[in-house]
C-alpha atoms as a PDB file:
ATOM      1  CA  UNK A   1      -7.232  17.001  22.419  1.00  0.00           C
ATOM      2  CA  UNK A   2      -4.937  19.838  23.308  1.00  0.00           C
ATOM      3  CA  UNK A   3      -5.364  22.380  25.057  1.00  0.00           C
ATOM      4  CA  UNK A   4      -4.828  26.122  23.887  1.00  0.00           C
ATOM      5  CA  UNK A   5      -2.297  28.296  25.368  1.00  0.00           C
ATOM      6  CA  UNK A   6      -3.142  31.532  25.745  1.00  0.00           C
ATOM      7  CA  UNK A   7       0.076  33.848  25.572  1.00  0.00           C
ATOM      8  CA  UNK A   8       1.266  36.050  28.073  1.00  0.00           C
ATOM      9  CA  UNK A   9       2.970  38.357  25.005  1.00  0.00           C
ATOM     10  CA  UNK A  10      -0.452  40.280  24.554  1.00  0.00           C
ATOM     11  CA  UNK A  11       0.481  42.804  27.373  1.00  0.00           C
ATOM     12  CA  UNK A  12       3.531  44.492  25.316  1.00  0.00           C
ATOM     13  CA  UNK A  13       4.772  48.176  26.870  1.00  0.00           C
ATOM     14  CA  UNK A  14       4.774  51.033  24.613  1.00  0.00           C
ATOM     15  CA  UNK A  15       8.732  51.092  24.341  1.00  0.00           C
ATOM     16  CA  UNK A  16       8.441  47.176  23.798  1.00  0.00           C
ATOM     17  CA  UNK A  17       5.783  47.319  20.837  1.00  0.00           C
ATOM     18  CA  UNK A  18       8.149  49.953  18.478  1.00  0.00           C
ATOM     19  CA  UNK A  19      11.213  47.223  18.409  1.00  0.00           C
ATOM     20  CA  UNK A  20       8.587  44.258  18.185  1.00  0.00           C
ATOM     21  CA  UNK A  21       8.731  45.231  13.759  1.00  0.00           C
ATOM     22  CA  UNK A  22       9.292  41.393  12.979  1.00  0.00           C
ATOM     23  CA  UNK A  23       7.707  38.427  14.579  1.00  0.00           C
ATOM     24  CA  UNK A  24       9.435  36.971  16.968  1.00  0.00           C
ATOM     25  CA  UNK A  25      10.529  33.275  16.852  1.00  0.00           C
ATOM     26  CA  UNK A  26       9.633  30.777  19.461  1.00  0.00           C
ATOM     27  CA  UNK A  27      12.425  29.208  20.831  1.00  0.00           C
ATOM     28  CA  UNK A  28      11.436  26.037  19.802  1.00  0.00           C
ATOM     29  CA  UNK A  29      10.691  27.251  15.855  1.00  0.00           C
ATOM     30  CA  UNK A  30      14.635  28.997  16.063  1.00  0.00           C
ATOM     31  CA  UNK A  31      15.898  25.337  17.160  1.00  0.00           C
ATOM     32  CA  UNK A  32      14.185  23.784  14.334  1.00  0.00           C
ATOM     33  CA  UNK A  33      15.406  26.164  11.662  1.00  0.00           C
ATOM     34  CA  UNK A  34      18.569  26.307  12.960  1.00  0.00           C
ATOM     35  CA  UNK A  35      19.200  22.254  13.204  1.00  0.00           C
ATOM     36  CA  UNK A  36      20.302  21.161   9.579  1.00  0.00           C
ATOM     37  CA  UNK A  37      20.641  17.449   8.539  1.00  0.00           C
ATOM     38  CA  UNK A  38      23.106  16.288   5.742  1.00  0.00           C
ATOM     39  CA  UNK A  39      20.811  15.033   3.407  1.00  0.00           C
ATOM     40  CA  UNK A  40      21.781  12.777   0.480  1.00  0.00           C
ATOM     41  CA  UNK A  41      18.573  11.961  -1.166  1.00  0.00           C
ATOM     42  CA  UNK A  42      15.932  13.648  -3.842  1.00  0.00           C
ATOM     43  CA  UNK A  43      16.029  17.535  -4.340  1.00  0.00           C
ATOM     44  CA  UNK A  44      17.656  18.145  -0.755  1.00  0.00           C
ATOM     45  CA  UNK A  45      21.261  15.556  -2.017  1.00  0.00           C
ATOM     46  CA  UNK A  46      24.350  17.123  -1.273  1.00  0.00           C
ATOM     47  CA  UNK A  47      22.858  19.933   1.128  1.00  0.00           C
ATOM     48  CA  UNK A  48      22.593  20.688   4.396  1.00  0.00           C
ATOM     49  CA  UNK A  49      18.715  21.398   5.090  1.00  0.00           C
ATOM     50  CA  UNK A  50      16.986  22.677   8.132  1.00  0.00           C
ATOM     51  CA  UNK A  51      15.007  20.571  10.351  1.00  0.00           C
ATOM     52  CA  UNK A  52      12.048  23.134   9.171  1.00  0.00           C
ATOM     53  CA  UNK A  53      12.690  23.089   6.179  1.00  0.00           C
ATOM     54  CA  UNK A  54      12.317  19.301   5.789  1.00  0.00           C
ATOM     55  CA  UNK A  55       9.291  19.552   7.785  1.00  0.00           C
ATOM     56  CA  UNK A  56       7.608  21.717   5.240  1.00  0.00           C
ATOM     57  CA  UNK A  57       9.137  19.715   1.982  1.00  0.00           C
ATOM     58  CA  UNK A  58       6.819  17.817   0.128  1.00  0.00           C
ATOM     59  CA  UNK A  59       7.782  14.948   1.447  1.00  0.00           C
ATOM     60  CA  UNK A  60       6.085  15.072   5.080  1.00  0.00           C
ATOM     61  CA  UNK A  61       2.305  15.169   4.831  1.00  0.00           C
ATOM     62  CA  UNK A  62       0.382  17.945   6.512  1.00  0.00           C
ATOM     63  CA  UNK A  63      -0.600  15.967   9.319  1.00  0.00           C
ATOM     64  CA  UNK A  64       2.312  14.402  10.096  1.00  0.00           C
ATOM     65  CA  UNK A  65       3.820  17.760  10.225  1.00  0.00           C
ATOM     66  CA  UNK A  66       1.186  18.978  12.545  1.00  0.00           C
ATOM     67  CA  UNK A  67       1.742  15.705  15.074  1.00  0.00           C
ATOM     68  CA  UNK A  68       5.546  15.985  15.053  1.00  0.00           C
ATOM     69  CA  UNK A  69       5.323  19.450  16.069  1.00  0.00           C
ATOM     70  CA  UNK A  70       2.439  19.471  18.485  1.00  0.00           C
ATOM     71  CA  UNK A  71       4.918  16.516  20.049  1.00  0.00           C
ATOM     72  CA  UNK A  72       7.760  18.187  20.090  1.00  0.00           C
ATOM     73  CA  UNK A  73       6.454  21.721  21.132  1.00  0.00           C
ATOM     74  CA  UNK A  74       5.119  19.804  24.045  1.00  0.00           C
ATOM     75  CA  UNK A  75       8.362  18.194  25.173  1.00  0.00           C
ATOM     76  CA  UNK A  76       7.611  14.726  24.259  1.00  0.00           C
ATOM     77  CA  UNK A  77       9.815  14.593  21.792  1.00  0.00           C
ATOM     78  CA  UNK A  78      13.401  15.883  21.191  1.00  0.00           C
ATOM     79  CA  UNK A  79      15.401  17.717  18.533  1.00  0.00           C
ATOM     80  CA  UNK A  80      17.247  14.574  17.893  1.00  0.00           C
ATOM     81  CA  UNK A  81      14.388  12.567  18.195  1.00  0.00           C
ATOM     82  CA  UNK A  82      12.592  15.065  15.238  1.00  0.00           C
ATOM     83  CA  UNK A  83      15.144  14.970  13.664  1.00  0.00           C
ATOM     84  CA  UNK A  84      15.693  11.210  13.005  1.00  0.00           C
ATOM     85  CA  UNK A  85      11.837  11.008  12.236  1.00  0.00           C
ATOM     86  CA  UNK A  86      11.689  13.869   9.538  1.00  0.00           C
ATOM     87  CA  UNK A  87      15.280  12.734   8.111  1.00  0.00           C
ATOM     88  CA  UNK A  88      13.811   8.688   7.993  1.00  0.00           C
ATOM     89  CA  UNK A  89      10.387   9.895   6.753  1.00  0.00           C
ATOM     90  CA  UNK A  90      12.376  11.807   4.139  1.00  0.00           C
ATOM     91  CA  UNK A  91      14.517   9.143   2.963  1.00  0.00           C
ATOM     92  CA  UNK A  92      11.855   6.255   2.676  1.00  0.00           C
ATOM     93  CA  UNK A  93       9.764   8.596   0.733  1.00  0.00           C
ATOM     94  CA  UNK A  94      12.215   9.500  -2.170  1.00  0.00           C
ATOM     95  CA  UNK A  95      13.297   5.938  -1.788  1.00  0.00           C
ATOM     96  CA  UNK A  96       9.838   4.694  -2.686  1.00  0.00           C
ATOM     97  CA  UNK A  97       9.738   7.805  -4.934  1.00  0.00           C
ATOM     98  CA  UNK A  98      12.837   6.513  -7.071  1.00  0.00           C
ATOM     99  CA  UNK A  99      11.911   2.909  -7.174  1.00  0.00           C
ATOM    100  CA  UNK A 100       8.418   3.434  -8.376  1.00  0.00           C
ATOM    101  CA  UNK A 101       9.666   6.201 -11.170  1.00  0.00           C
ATOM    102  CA  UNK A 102      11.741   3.669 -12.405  1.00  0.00           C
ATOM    103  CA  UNK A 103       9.110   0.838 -12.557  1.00  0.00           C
ATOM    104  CA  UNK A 104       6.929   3.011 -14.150  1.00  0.00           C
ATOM    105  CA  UNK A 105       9.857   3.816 -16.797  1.00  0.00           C
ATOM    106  CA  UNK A 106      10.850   0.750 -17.586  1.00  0.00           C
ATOM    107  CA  UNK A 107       8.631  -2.093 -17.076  1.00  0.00           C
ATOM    108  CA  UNK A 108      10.685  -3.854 -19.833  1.00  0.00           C
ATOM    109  CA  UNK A 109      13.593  -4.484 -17.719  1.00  0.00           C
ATOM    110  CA  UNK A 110      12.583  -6.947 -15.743  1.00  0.00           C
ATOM    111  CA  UNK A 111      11.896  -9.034 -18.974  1.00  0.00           C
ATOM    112  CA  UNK A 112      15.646  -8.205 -20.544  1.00  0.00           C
ATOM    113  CA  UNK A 113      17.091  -9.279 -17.393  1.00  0.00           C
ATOM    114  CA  UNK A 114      14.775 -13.148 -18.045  1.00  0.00           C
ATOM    115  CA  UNK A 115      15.782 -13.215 -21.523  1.00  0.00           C
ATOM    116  CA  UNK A 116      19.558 -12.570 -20.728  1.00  0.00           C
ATOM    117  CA  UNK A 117      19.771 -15.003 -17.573  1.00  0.00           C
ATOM    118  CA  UNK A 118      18.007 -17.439 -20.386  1.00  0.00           C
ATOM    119  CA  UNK A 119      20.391 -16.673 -22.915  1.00  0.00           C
ATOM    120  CA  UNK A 120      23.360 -17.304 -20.376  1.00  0.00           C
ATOM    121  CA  UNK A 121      22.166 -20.745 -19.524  1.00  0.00           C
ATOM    122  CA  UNK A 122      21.573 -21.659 -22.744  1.00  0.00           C
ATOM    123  CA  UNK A 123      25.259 -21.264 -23.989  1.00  0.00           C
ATOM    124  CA  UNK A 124      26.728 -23.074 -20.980  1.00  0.00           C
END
């Protein structure tokens, strides 16, 4: 279990609270959305995404998010090290994505390849 943090932030002067408008970003959240990866797979191909911004894709489940996060907010793990994990987790996912759309498309390919493999022995 973690323990809660309780912030220091609550005790804001007067002069502080009229230019606090807009949340402000924890360091660690600005390094995250400021990080991008080259990605070359599924909707992200061809772009350069934010680390957050993978994060919160469809592609990393909830809890995985949460964990990665928690880990890295805590130090044990680095940008680079989040970074490989969300890019990898990204990757296999469309991967799988892609290979199951196209069984599910075409479950008669398999059988066209057989019969043409059989056809080419046949004539030799």
């Amino acid at each position: 279990l973690l323990a809660v943090k309780t912030s220091d932030k609550n005790t804001v002067s007067a002069a502080g609270e009229k230019h606090d408008d807009s949340p402000k970003e924890e360091p660690w959240e600005k390094a995250l959305k400021t990080t991008v990866i080259d990605m070359e797979v599924g909707e992200f191909q061809g772009h350069k995404v934010s680390v957050w911004d993978l994060l919160h894709s469809k592609y990393i489940p909830e809890e995985n998010r949460k964990e990665l996060l928690e880990l890295y907010q805590a130090g044990e793990l680095t940008l680079e090290q989040v970074k490989t994990v969300v890019s990898t987790i990204v990757t296999k996912a469309e991967a799988a994505r892609a290979e199951h759309a196209a069984n599910a498309s075409s479950p008669k390919a398999e059988s066209r390849v057989t019969e043409a493999e059989h056809t080419d022995l046949q004539e030799d």
